[in-house]
C-alpha atoms as a PDB file:
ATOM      1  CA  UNK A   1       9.126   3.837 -16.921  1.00  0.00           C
ATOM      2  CA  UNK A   2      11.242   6.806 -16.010  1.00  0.00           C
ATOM      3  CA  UNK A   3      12.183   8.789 -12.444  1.00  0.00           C
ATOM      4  CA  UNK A   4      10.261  11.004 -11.925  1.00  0.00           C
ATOM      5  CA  UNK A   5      10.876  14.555 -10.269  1.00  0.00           C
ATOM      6  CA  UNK A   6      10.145  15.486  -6.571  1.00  0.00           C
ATOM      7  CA  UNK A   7       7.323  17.555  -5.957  1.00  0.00           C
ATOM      8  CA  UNK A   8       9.838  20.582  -5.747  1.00  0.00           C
ATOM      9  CA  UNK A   9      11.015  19.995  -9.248  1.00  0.00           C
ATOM     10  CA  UNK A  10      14.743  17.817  -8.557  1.00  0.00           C
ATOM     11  CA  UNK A  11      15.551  14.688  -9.297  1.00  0.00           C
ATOM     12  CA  UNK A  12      17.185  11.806  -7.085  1.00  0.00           C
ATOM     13  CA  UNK A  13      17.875   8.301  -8.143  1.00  0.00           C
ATOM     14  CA  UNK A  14      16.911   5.770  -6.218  1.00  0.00           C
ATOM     15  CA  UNK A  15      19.473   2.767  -4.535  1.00  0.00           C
ATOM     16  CA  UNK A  16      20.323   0.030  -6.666  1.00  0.00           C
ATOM     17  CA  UNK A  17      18.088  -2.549  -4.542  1.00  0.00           C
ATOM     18  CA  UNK A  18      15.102  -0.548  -6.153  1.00  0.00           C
ATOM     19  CA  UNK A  19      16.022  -1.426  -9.905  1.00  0.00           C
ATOM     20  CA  UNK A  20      14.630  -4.558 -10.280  1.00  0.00           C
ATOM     21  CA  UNK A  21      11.257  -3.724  -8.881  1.00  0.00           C
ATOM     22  CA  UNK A  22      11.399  -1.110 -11.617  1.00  0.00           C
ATOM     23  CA  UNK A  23      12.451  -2.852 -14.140  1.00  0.00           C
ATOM     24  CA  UNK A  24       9.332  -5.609 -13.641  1.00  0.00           C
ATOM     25  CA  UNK A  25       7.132  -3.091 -12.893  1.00  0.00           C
ATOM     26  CA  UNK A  26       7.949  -2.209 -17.098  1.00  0.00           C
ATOM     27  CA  UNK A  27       5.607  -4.984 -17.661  1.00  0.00           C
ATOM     28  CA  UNK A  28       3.181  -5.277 -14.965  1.00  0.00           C
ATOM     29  CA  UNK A  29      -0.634  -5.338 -15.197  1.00  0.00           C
ATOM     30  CA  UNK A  30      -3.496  -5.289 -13.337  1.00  0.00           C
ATOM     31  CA  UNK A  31      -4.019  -9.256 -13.388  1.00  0.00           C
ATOM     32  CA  UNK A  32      -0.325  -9.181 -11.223  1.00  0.00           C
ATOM     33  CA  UNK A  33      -2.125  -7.157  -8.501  1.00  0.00           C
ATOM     34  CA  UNK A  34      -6.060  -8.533  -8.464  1.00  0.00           C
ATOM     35  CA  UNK A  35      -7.851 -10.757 -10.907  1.00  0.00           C
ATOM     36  CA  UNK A  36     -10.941  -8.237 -10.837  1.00  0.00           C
ATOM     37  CA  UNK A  37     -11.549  -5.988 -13.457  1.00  0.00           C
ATOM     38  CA  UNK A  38     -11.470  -2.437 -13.065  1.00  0.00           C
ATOM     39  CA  UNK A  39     -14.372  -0.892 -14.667  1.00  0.00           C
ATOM     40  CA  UNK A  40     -13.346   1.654 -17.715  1.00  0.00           C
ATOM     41  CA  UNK A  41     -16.305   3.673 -16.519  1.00  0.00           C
ATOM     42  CA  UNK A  42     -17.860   5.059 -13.377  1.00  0.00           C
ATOM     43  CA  UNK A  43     -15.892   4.538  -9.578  1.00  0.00           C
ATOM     44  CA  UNK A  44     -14.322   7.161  -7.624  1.00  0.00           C
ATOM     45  CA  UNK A  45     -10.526   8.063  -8.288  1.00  0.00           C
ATOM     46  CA  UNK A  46      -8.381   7.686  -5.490  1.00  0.00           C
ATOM     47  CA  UNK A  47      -4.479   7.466  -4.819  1.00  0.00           C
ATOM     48  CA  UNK A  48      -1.826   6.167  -2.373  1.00  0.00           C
ATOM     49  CA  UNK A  49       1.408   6.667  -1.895  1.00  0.00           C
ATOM     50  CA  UNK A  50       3.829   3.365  -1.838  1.00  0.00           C
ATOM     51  CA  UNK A  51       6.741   5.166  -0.109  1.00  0.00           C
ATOM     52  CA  UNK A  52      10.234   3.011  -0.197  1.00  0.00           C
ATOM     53  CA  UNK A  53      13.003   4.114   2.368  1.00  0.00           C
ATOM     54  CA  UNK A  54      15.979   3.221   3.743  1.00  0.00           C
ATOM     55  CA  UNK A  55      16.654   3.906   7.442  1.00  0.00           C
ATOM     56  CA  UNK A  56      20.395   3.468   8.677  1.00  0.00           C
ATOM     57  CA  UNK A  57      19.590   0.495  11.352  1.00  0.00           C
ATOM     58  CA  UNK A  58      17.025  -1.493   9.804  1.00  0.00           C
ATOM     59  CA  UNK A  59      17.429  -0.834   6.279  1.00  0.00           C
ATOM     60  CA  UNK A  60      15.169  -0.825   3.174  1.00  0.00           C
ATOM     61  CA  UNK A  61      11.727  -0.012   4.365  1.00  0.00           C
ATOM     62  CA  UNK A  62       7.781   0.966   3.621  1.00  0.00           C
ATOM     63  CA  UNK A  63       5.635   3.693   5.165  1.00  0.00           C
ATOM     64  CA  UNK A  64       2.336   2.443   7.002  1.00  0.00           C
ATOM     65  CA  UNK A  65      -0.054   4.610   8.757  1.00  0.00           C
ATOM     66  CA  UNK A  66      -3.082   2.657  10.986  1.00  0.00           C
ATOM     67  CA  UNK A  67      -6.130   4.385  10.568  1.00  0.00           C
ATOM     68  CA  UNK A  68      -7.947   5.297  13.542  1.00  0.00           C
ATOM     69  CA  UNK A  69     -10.149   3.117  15.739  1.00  0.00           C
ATOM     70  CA  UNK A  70     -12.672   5.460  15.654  1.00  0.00           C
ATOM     71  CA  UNK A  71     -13.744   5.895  11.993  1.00  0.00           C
ATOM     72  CA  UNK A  72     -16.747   4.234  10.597  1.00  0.00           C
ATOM     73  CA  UNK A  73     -14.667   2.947   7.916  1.00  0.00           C
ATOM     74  CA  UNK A  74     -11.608   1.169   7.862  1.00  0.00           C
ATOM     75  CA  UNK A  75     -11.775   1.625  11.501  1.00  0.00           C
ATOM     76  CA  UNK A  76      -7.782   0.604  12.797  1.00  0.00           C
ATOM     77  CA  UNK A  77      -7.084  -0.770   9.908  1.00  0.00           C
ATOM     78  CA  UNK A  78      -2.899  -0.700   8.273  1.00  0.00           C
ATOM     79  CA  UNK A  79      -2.857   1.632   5.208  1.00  0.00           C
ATOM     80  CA  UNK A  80      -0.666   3.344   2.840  1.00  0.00           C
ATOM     81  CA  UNK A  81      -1.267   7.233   2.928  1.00  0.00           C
ATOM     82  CA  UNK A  82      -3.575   7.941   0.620  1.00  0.00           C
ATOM     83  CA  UNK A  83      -7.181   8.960  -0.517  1.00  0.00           C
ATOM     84  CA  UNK A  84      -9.804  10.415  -2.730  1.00  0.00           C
ATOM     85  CA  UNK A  85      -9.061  12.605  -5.674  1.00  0.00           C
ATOM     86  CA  UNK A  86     -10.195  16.059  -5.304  1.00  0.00           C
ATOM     87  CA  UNK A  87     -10.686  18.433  -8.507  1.00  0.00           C
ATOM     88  CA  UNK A  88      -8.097  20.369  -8.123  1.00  0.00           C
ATOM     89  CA  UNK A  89      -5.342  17.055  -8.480  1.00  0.00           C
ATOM     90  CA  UNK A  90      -3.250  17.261 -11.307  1.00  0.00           C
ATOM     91  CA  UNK A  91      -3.154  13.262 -11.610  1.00  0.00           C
ATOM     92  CA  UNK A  92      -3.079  10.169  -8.994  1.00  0.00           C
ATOM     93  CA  UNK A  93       0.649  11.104  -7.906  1.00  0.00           C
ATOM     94  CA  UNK A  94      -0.894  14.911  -6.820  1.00  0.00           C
ATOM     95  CA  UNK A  95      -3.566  13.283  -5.087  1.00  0.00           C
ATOM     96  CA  UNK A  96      -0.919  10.556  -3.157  1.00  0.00           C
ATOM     97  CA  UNK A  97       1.376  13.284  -2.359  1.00  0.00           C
ATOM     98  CA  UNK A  98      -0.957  15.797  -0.763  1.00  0.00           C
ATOM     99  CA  UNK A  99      -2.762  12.666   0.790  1.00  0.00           C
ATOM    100  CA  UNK A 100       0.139  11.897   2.632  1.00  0.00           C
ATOM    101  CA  UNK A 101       1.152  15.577   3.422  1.00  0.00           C
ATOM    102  CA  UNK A 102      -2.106  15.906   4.961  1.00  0.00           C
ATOM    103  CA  UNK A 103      -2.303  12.692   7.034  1.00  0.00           C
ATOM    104  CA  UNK A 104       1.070  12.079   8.240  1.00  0.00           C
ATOM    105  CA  UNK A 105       2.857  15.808   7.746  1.00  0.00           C
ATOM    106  CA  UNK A 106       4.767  14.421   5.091  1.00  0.00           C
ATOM    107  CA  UNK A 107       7.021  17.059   3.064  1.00  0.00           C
ATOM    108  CA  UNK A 108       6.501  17.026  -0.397  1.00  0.00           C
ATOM    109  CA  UNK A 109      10.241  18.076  -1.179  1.00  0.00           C
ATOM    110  CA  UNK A 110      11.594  14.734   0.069  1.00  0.00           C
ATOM    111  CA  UNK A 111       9.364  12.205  -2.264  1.00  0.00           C
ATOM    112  CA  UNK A 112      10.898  11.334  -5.826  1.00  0.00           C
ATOM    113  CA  UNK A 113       7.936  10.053  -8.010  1.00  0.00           C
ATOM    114  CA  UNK A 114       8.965   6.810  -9.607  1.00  0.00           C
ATOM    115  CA  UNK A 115       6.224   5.197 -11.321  1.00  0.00           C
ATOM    116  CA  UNK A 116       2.289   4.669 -10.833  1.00  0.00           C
ATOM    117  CA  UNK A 117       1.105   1.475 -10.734  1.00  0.00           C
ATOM    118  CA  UNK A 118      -2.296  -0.120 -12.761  1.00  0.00           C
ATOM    119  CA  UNK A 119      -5.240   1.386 -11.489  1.00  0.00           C
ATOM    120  CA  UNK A 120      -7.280  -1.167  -8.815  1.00  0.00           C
ATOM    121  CA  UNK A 121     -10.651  -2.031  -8.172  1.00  0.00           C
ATOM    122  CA  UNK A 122     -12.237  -1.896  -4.940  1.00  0.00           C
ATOM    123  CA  UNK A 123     -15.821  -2.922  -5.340  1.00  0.00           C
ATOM    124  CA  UNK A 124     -17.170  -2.821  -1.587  1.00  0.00           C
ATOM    125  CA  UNK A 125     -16.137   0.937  -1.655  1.00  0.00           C
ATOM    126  CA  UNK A 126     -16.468   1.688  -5.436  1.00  0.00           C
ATOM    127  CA  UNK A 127     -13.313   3.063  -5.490  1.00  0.00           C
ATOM    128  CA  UNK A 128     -10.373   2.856  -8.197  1.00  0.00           C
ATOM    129  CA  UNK A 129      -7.273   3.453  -6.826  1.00  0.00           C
ATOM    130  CA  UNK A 130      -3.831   3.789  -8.292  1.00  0.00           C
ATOM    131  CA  UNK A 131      -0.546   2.716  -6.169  1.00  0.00           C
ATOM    132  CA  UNK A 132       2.195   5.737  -6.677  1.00  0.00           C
ATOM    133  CA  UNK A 133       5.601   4.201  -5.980  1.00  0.00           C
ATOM    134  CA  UNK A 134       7.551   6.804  -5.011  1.00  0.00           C
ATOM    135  CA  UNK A 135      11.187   7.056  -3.072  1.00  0.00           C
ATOM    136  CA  UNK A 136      11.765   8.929   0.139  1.00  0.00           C
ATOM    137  CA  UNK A 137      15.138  10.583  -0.838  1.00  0.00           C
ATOM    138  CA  UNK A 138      15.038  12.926   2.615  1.00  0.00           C
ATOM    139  CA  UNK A 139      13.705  11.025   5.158  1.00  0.00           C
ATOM    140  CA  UNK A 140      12.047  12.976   8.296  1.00  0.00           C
ATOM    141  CA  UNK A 141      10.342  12.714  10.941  1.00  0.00           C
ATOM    142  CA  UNK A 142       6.258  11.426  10.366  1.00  0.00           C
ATOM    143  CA  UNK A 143       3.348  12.215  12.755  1.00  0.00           C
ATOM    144  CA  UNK A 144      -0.442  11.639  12.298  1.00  0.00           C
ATOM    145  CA  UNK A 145      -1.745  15.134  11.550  1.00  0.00           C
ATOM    146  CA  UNK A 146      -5.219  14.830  11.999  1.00  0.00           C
ATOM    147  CA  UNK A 147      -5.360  12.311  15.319  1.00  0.00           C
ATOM    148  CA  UNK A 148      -9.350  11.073  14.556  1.00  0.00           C
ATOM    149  CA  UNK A 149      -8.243   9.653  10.888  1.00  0.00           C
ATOM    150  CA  UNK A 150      -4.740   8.544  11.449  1.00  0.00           C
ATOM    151  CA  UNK A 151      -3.675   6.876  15.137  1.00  0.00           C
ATOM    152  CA  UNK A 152      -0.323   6.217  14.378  1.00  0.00           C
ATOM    153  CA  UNK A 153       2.562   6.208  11.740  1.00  0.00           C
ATOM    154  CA  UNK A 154       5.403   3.695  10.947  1.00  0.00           C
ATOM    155  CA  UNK A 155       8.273   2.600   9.057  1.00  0.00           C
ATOM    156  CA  UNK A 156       7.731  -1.132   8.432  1.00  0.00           C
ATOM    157  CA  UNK A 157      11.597  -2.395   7.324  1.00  0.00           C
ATOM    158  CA  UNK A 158      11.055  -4.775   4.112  1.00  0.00           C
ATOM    159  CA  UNK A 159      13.747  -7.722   6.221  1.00  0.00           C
ATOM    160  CA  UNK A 160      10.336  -8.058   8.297  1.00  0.00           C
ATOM    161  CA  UNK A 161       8.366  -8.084   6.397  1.00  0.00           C
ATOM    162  CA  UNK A 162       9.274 -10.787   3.991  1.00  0.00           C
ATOM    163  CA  UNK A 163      10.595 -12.720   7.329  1.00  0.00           C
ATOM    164  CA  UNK A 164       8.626 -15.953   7.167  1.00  0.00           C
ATOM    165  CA  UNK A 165       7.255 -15.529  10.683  1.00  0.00           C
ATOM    166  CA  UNK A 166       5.889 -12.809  10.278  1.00  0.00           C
ATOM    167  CA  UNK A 167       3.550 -13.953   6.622  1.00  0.00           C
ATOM    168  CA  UNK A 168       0.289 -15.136   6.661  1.00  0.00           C
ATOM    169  CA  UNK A 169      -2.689 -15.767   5.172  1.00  0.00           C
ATOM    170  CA  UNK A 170      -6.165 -14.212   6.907  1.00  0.00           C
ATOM    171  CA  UNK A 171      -9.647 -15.406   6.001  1.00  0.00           C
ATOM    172  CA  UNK A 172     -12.413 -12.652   6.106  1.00  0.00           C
ATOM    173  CA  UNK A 173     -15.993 -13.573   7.814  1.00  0.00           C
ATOM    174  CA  UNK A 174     -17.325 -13.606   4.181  1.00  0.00           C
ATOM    175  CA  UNK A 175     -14.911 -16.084   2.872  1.00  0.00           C
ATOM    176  CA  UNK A 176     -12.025 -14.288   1.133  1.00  0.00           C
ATOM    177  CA  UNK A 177      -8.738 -15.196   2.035  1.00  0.00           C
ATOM    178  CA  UNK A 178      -5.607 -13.192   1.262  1.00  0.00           C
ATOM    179  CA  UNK A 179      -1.865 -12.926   1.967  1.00  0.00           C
ATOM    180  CA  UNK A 180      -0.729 -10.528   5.450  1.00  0.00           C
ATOM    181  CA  UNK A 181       1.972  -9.317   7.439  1.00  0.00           C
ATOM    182  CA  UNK A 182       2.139  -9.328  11.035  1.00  0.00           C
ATOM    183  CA  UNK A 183       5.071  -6.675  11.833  1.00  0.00           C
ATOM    184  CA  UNK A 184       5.187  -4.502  14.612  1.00  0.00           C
ATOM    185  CA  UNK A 185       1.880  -4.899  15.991  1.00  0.00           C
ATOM    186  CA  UNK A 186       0.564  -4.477  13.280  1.00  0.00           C
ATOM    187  CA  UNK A 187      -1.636  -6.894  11.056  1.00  0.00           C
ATOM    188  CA  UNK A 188      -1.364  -5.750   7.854  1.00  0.00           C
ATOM    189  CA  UNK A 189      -4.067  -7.345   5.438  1.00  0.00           C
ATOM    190  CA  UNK A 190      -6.428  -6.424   2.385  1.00  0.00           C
ATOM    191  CA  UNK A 191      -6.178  -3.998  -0.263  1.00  0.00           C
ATOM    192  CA  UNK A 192      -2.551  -2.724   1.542  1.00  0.00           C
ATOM    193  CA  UNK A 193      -0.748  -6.350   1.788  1.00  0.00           C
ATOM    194  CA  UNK A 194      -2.104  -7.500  -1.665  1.00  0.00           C
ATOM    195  CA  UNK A 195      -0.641  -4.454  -3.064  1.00  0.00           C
ATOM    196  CA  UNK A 196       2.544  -5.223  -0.672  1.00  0.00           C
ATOM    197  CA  UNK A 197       2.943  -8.675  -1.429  1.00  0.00           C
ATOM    198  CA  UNK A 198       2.901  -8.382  -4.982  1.00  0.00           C
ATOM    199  CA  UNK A 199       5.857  -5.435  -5.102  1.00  0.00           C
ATOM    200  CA  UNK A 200       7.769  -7.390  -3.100  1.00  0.00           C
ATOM    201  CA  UNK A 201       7.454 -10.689  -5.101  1.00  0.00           C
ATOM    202  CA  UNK A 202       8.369  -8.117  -8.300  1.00  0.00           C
ATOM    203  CA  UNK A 203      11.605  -6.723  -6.585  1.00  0.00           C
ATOM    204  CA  UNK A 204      12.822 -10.016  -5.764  1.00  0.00           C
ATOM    205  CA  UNK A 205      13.034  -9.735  -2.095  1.00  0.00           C
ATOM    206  CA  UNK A 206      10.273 -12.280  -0.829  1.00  0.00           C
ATOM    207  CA  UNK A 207      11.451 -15.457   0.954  1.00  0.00           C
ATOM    208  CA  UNK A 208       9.381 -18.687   0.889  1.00  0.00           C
ATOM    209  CA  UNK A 209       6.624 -18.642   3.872  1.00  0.00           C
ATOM    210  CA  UNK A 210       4.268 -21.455   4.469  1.00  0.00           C
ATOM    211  CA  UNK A 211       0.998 -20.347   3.045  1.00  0.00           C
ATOM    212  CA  UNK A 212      -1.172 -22.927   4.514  1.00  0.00           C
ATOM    213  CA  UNK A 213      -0.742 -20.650   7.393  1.00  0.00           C
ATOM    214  CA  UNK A 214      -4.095 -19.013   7.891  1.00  0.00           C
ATOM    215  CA  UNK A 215      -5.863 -17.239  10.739  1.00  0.00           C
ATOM    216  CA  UNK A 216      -9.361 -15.852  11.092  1.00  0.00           C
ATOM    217  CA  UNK A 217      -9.203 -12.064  10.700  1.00  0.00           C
ATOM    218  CA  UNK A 218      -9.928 -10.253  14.335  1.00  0.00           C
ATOM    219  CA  UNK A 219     -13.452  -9.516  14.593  1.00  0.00           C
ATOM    220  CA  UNK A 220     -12.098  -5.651  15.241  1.00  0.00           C
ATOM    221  CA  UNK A 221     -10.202  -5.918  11.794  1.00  0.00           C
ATOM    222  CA  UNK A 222     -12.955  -7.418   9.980  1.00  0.00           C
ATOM    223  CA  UNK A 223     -14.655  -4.489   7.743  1.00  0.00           C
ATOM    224  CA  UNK A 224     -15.600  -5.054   4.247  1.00  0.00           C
ATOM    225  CA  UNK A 225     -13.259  -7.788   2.275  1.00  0.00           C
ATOM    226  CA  UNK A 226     -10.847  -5.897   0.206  1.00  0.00           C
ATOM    227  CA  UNK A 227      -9.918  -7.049  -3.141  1.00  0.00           C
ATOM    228  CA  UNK A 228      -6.300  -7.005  -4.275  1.00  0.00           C
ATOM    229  CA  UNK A 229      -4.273  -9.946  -3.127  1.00  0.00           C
ATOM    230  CA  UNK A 230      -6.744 -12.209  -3.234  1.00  0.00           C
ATOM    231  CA  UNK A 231      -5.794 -16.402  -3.122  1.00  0.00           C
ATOM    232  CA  UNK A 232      -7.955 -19.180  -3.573  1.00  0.00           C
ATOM    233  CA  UNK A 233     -10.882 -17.746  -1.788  1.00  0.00           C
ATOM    234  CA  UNK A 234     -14.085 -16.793  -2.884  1.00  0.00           C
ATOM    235  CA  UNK A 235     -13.911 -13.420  -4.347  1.00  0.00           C
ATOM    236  CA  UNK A 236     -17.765 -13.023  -5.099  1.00  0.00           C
ATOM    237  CA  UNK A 237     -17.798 -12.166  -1.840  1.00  0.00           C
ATOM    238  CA  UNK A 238     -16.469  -8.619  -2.478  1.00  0.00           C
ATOM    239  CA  UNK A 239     -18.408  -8.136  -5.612  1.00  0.00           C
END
C-alpha cells in the first residue's frame, strides 16, 4: 500500500497516528469487514469516501453526512459520502471523490488518496461497494449541496467515537444485530459503523465497550439490514 496523490496531482503524508491503520490495512480482507461473500460477477459498483481529519480542538476525526429524511431509501440514515459508479469513473477512488464533491461541496484538491479497501457486499441493495480511505490534508468548510439527498454534514472526532458510552450494539426488526455509535445525535449503524468499527479496531484506537449493550433500532432508522459489521445475529436475514 502506497500514498496516493490528491486529486490535483500532490502528495501529502499523512500524521503518524494514521500509520498503523495502514500498515494493517497491508493485510486486510474482506472476511475483516463482513463474513458475506462478494459475488465475482454481477452487482452494481459503488464507492465511498472514508475521510480521516484532524481538527485543532477535538482532534483526529471522520466525515459523516445524514442522508435526508425524505428519500425513499436510506431515509435519515448516517453515511459516508459516497455512491454509484457512473461510466465515466476512472476507478472507485474517482467515483468517492466526485461523490463527495457533489454531496457535501467537498474540494477535490484537499483529499490525499491513501488506500481502497476490499470491495463489500450489500445484498438488500445489490450493490458492491469499495471503502476509499483517504486523508483530508486541507480541511474546509462542508455543506450539503443538494438539501433533498443530504440534511446535514459532520465531523465525528474518533475520541467519541471509540468512548465507551457512546458504543453499542442495535438489533434490526429482521434479526441482525451489529456494532453502532451514538455521537452527536447521531446513531450511526449498518453498512457505515461496520465499516467504522472495523478501521478503528485496525488502527488501534478502540477502547473496550460492553457489547451486551443492545437497543432495538428506531422504527424511523429501520430500512433494509445492512451487511458489514455484522455479530452474532442472523445474517440470512439480509440475503
Amino acid at each position: 500500500m502506497s500514498h496516493g496523490p490528491t486529486a490535483n496531482g500532490g502528495q501529502r503524508q499523512p500524521p503518524a497516528w494514521v500509520t498503523p491503520l495502514l500498515v494493517r490495512l497491508g493485510t486486510a480482507r474482506r472476511e475483516d469487514f463482513t463474513r458475506l461473500r462478494t459475488p465475482e460477477h454481477g452487482g452494481r459498483e459503488s464507492a465511498v469516501l472514508v475521510l480521516l481529519g484532524e481538527a485543532t480542538d477535538t482532534g483526529p476525526d471522520v466525515l459523516i453526512l445524514q442522508r435526508a429524511a425524505t428519500l425513499r431509501r436510506h431515509a435519515g440514515e448516517p453515511a459516508f459520502p459516497g455512491g454509484a459508479a457512473d461510466p465515466e469513473d476512472a476507478d472507485a477512488a474517482a467515483t468517492a471523490l466526485r461523490e463527495a464533491n457533489e454531496e457535501v461541496d467537498l474540494d477535490l484538491a484537499s483529499v490525499t488518496l491513501l488506500a481502497e479497501l476490499p470491495r463489500l457486499w450489500i445484498p438488500v441493495s445489490e450493490f458492491v461497494v469499495t471503502p476509499v480511505l483517504a486523508w483530508w490534508h486541507a480541511p474546509h468548510p462542508v455543506h450539503p449541496r443538494q438539501p433533498a439527498e443530504v440534511a446535514h454534514v459532520a465531523r465525528l472526532p474518533i475520541a467519541e467515537l471509540v468512548d465507551p458510552d457512546n458504543r453499542v450494539q442495535v438489533r434490526h426488526p429482521s434479526g441482525w444485530v451489529g456494532p453502532a455509535f451514538s455521537v452527536r445525535g447521531m446513531l450511526v449503524w449498518g453498512f457505515t459503523a461496520g465499516v467504522l468499527a472495523a478501521l478503528l479496531d485496525m488502527g488501534g484506537w478502540s477502547r473496550p465497550w460492553p457489547r451486551d449493550r443492545v437497543i432495538d433500532l428506531p422504527p424511523v432508522a429501520a430500512s433494509p439490514a445492512p451487511s458489514a459489521g455484522t455479530d452474532e445475529a442472523d445474517e440470512s436475514a439480509v440475503r
